[in-house]
PDB file of N, CA and C in Angstrom:
ATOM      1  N   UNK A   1      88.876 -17.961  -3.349  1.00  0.00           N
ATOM      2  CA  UNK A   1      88.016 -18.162  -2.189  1.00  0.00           C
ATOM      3  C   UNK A   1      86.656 -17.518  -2.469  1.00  0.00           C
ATOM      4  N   UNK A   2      85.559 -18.328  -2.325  1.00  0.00           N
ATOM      5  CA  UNK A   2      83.989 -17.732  -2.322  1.00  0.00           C
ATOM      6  C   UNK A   2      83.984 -16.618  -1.505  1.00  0.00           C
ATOM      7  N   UNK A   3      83.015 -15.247  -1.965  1.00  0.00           N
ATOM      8  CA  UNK A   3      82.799 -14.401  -1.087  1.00  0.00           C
ATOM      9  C   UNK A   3      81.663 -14.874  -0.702  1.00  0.00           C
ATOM     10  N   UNK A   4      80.773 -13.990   0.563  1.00  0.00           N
ATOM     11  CA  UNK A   4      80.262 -14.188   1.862  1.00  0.00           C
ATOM     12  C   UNK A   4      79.056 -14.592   1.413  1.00  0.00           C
ATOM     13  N   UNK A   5      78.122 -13.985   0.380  1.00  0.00           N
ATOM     14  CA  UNK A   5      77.321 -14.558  -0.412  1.00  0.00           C
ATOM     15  C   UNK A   5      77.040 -15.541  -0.806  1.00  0.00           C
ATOM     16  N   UNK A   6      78.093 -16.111  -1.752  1.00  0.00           N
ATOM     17  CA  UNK A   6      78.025 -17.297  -2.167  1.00  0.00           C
ATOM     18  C   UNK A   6      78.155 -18.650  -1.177  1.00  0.00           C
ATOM     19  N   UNK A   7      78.728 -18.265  -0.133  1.00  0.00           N
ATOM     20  CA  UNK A   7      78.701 -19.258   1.327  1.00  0.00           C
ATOM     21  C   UNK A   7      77.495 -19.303   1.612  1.00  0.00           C
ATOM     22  N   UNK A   8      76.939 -18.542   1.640  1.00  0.00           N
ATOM     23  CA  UNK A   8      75.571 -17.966   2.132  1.00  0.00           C
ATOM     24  C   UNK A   8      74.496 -18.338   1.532  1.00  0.00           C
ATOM     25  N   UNK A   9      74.599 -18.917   0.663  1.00  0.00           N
ATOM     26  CA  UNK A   9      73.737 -19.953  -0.809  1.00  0.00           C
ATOM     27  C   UNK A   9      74.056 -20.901  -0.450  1.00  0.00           C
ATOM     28  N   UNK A  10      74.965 -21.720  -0.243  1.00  0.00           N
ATOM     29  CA  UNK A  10      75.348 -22.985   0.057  1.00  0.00           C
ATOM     30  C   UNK A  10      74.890 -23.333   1.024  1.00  0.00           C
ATOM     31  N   UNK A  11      75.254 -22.566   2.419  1.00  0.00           N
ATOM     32  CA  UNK A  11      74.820 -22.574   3.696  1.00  0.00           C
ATOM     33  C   UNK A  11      73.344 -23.170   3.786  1.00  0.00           C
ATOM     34  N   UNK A  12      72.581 -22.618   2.847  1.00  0.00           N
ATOM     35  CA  UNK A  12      71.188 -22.462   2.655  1.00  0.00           C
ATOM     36  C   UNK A  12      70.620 -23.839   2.214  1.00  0.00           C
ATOM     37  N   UNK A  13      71.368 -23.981   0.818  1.00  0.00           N
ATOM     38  CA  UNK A  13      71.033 -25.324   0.089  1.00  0.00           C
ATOM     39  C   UNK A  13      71.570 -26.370   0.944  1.00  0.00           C
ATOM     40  N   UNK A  14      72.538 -26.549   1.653  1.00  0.00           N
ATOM     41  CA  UNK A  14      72.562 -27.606   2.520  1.00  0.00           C
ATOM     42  C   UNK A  14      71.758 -27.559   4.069  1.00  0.00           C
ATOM     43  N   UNK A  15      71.225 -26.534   4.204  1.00  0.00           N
ATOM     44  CA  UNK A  15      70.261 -26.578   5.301  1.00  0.00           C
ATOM     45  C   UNK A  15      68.746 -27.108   4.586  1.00  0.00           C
ATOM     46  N   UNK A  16      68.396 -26.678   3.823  1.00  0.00           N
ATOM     47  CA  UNK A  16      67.465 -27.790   3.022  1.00  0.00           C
ATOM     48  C   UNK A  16      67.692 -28.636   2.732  1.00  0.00           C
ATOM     49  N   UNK A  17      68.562 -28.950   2.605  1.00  0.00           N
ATOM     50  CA  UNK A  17      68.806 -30.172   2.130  1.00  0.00           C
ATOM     51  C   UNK A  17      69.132 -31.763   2.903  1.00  0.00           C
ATOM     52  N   UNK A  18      69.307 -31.117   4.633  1.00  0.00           N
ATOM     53  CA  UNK A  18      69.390 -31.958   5.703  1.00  0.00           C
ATOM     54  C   UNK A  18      67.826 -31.906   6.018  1.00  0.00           C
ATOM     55  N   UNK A  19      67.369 -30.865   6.137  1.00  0.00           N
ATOM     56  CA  UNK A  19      65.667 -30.363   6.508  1.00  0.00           C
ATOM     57  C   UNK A  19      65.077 -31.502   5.794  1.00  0.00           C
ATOM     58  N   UNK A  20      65.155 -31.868   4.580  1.00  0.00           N
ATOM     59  CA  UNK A  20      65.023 -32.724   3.742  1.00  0.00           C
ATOM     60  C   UNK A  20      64.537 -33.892   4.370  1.00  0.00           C
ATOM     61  N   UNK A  21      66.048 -34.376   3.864  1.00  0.00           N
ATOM     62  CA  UNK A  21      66.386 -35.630   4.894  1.00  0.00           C
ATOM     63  C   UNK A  21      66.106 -36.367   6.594  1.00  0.00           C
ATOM     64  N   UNK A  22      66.503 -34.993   6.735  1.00  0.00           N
ATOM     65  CA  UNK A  22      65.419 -35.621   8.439  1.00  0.00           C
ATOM     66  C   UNK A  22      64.443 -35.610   7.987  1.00  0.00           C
ATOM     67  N   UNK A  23      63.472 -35.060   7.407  1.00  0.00           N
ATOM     68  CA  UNK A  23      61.749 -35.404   6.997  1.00  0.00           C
ATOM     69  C   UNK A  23      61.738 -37.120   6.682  1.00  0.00           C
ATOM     70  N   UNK A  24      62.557 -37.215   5.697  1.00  0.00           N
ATOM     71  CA  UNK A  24      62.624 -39.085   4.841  1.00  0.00           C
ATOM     72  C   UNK A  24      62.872 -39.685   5.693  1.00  0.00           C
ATOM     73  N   UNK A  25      63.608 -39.508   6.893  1.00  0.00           N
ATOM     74  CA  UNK A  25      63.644 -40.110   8.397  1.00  0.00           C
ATOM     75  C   UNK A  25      63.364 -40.221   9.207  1.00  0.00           C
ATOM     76  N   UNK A  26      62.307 -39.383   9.051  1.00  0.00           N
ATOM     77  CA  UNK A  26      61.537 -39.486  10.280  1.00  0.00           C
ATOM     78  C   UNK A  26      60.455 -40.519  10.311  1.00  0.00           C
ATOM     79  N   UNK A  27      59.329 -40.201  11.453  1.00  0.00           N
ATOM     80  CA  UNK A  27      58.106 -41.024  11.656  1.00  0.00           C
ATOM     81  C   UNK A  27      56.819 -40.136  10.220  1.00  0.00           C
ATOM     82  N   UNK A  28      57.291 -38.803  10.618  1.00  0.00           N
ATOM     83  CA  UNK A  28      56.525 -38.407   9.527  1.00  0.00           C
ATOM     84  C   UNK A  28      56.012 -37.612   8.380  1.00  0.00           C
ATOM     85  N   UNK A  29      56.995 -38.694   7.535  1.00  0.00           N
ATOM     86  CA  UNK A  29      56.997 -38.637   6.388  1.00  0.00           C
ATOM     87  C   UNK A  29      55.544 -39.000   5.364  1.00  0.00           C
ATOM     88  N   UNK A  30      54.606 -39.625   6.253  1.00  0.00           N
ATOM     89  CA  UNK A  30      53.638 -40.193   5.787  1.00  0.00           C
ATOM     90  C   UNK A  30      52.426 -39.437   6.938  1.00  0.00           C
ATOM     91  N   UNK A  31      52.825 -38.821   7.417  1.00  0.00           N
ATOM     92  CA  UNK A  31      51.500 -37.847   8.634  1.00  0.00           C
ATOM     93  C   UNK A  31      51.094 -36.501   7.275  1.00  0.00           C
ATOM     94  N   UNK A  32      50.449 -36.116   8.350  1.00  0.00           N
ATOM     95  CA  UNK A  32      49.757 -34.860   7.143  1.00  0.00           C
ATOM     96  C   UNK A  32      50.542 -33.748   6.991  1.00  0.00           C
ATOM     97  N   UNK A  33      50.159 -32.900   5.810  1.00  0.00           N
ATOM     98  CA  UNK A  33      51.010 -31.568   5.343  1.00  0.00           C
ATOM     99  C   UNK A  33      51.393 -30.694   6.689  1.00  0.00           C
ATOM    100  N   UNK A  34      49.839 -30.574   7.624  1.00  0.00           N
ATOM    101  CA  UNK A  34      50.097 -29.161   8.392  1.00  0.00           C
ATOM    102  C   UNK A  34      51.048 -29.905   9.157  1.00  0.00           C
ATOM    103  N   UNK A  35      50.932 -31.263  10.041  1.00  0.00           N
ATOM    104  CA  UNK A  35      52.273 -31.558  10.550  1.00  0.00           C
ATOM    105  C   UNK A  35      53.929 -31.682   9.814  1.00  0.00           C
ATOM    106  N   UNK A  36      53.994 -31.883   9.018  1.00  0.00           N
ATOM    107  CA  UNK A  36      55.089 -31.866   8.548  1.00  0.00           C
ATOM    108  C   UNK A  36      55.703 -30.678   8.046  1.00  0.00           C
ATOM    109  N   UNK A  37      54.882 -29.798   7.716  1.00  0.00           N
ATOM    110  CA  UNK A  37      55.554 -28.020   7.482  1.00  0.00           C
ATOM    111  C   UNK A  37      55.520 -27.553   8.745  1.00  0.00           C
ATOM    112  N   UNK A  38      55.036 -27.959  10.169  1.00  0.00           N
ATOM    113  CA  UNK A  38      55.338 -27.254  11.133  1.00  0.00           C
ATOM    114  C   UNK A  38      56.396 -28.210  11.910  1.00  0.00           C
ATOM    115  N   UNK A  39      57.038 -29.168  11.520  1.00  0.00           N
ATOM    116  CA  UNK A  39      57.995 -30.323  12.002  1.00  0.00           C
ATOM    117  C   UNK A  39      59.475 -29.067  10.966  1.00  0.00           C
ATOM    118  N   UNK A  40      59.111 -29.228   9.748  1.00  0.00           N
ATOM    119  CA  UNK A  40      60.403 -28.409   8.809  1.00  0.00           C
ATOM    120  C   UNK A  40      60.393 -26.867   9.369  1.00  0.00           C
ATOM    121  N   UNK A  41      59.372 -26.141  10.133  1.00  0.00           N
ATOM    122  CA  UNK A  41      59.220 -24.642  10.081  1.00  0.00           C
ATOM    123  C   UNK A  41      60.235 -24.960  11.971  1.00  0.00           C
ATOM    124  N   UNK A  42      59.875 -25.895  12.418  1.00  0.00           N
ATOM    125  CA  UNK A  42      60.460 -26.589  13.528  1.00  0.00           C
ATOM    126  C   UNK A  42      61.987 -26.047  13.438  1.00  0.00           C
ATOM    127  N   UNK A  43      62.827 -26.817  12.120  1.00  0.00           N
ATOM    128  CA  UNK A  43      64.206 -26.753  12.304  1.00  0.00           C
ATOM    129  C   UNK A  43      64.626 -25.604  11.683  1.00  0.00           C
ATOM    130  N   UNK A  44      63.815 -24.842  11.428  1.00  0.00           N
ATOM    131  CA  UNK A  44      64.265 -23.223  11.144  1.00  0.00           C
ATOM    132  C   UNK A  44      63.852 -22.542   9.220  1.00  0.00           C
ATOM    133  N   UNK A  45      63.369 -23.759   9.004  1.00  0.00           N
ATOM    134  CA  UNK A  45      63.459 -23.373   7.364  1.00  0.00           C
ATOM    135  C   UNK A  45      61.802 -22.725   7.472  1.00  0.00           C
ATOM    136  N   UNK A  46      62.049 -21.320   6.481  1.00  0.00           N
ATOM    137  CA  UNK A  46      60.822 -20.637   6.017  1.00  0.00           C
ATOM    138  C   UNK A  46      59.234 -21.414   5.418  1.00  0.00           C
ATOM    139  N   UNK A  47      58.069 -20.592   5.538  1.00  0.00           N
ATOM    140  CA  UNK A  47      57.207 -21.274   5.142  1.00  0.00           C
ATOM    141  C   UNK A  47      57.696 -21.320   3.694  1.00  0.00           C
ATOM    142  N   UNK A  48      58.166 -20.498   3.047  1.00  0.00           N
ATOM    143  CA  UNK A  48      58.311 -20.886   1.744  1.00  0.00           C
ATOM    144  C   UNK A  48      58.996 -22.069   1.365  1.00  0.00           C
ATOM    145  N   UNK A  49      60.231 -22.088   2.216  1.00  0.00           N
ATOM    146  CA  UNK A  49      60.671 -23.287   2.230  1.00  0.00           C
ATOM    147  C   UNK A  49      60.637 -24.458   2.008  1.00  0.00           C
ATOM    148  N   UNK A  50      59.690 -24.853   3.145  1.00  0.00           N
ATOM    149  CA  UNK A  50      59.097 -25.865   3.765  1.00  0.00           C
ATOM    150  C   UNK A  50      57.782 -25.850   2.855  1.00  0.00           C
ATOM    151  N   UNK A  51      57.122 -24.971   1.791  1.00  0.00           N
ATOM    152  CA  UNK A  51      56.527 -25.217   0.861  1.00  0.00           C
ATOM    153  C   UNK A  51      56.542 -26.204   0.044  1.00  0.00           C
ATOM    154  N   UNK A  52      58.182 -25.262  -0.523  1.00  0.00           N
ATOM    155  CA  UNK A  52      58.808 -25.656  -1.772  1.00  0.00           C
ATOM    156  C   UNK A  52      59.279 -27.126  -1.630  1.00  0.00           C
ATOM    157  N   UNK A  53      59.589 -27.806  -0.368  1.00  0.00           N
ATOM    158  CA  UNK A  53      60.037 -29.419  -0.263  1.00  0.00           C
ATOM    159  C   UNK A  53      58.613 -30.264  -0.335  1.00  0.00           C
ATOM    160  N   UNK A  54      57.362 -29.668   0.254  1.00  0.00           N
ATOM    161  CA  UNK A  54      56.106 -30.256   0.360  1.00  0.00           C
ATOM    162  C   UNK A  54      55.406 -30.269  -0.633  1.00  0.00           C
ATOM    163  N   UNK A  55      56.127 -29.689  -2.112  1.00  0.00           N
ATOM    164  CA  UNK A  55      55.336 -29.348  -3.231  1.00  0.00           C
ATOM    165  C   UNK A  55      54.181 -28.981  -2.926  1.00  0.00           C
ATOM    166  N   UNK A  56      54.026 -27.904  -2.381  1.00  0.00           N
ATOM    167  CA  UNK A  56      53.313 -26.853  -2.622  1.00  0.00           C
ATOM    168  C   UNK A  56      53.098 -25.323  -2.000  1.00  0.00           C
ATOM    169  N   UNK A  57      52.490 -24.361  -1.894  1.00  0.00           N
ATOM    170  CA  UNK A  57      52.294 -23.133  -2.086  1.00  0.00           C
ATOM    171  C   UNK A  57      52.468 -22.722  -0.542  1.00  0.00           C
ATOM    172  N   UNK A  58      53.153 -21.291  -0.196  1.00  0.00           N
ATOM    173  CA  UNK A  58      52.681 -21.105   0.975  1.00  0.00           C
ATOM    174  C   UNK A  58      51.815 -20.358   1.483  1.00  0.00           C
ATOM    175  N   UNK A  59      50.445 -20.258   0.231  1.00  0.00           N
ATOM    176  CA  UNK A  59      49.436 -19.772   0.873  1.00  0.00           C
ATOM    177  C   UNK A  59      48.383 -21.043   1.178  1.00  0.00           C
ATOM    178  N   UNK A  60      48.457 -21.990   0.675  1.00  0.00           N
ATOM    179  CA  UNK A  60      47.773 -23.073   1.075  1.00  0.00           C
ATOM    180  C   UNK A  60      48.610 -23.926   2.488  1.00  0.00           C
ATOM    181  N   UNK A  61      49.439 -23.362   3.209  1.00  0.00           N
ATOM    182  CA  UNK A  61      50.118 -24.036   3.863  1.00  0.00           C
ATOM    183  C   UNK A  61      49.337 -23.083   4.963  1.00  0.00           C
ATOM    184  N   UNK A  62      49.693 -22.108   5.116  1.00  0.00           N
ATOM    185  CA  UNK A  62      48.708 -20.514   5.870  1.00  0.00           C
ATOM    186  C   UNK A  62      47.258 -21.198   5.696  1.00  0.00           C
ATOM    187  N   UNK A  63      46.567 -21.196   4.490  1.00  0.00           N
ATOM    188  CA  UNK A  63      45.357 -21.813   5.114  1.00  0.00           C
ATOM    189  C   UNK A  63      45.069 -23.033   5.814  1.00  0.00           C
ATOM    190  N   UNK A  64      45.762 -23.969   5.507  1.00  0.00           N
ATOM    191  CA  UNK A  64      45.936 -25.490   6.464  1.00  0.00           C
ATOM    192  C   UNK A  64      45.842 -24.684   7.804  1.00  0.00           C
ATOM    193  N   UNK A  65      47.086 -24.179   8.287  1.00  0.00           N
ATOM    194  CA  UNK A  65      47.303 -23.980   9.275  1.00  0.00           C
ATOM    195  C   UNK A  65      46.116 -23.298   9.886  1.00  0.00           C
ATOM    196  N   UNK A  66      45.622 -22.682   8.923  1.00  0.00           N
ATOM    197  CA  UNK A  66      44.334 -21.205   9.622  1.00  0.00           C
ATOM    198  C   UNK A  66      43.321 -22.517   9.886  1.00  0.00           C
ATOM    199  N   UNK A  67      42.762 -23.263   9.298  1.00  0.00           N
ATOM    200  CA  UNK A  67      41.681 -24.407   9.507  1.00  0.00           C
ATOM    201  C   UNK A  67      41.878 -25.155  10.221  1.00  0.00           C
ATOM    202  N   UNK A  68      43.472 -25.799  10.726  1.00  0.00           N
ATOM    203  CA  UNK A  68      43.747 -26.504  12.262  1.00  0.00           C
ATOM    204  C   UNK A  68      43.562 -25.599  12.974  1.00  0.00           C
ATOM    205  N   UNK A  69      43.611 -24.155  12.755  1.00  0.00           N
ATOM    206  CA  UNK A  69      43.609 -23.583  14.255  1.00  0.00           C
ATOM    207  C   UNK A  69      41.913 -23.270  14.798  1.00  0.00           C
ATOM    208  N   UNK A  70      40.775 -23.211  13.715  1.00  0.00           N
ATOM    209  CA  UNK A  70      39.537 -22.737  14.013  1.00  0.00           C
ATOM    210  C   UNK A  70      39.404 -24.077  14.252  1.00  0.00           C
ATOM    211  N   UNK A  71      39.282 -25.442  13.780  1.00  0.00           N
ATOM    212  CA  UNK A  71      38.834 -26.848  14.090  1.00  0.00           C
ATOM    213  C   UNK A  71      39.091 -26.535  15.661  1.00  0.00           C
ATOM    214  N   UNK A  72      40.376 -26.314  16.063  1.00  0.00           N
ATOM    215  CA  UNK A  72      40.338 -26.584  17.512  1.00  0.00           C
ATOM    216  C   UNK A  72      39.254 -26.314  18.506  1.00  0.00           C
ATOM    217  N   UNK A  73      38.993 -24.548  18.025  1.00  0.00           N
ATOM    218  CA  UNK A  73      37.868 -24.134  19.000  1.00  0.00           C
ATOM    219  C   UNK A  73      36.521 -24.314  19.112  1.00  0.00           C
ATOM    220  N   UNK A  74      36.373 -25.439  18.024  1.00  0.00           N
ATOM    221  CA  UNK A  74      34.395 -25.458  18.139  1.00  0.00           C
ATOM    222  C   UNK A  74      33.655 -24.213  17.407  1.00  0.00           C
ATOM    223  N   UNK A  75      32.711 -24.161  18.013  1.00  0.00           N
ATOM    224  CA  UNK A  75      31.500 -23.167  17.508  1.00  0.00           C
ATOM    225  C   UNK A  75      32.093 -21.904  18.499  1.00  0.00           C
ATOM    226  N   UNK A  76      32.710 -20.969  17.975  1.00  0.00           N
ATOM    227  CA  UNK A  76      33.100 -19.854  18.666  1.00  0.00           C
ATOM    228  C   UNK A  76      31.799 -18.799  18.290  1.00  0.00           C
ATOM    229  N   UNK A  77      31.850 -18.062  19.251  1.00  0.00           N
ATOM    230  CA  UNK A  77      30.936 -16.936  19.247  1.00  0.00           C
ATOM    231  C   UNK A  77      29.055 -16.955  19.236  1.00  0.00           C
ATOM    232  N   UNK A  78      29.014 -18.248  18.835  1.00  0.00           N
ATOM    233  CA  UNK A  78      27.569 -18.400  18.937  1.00  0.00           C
ATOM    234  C   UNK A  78      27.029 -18.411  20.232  1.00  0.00           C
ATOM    235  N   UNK A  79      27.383 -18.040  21.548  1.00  0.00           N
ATOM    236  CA  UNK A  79      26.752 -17.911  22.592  1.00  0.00           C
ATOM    237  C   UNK A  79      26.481 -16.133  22.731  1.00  0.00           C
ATOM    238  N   UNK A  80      27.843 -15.423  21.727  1.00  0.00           N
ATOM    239  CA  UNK A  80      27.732 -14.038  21.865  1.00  0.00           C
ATOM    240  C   UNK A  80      26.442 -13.733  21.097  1.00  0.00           C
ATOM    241  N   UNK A  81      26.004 -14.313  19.931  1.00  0.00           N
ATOM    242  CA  UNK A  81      24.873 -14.018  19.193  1.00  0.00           C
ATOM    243  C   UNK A  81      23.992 -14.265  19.828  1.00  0.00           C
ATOM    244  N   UNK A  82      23.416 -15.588  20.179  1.00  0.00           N
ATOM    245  CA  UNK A  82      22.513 -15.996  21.235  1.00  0.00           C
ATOM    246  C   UNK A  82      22.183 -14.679  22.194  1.00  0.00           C
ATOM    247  N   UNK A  83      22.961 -14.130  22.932  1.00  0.00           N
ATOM    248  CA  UNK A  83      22.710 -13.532  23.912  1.00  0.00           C
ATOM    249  C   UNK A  83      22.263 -11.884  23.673  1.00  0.00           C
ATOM    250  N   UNK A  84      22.937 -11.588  22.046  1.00  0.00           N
ATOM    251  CA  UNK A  84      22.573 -10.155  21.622  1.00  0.00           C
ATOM    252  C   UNK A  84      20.864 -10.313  21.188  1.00  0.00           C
ATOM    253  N   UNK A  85      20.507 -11.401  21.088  1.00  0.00           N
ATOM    254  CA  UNK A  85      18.992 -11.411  20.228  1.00  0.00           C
ATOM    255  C   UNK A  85      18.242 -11.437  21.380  1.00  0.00           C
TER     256      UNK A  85
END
């Protein structure tokens, strides 16, 4: 009988390995990186994870994410400058 460990590897590789698969099944499979590592970070798998299936890094996944999040807000702070001069 496997000890608790080695379940515990398996456990793992078949949770990627469905993570996977719902991605190839889904709608998007063909949408962009930052959506689809936050669709896989969705069903519980790590950024590394969800890297490692997206072929690629999870510091470029951190910056995606950092550049959807400033796109959202516009020109931040330029009214604070404006107003110090």
């Amino acid at each position: 009988m496997p000890n608790v460990d080695e379940r515990s590897d398996w456990q793992a590789v078949t949770a990627r390995s469905l993570a996977y698969l719902c991605l190839q099944n889904s709608d998007l499979k063909n949408d962009t990186l930052t959506t689809r590592a936050k669709f896989l970070m969705g069903l519980g798998l790590s950024t590394a994870d969800a890297a490692a299936i997206l072929n690629t890094t999870p510091a470029s996944l951190y910056e995606l994410f950092r550049q959807a999040r400033n796109a959202k807000g516009g020109k931040r702070g330029s009214k604070k400058r404006a107003r110090r001069r």
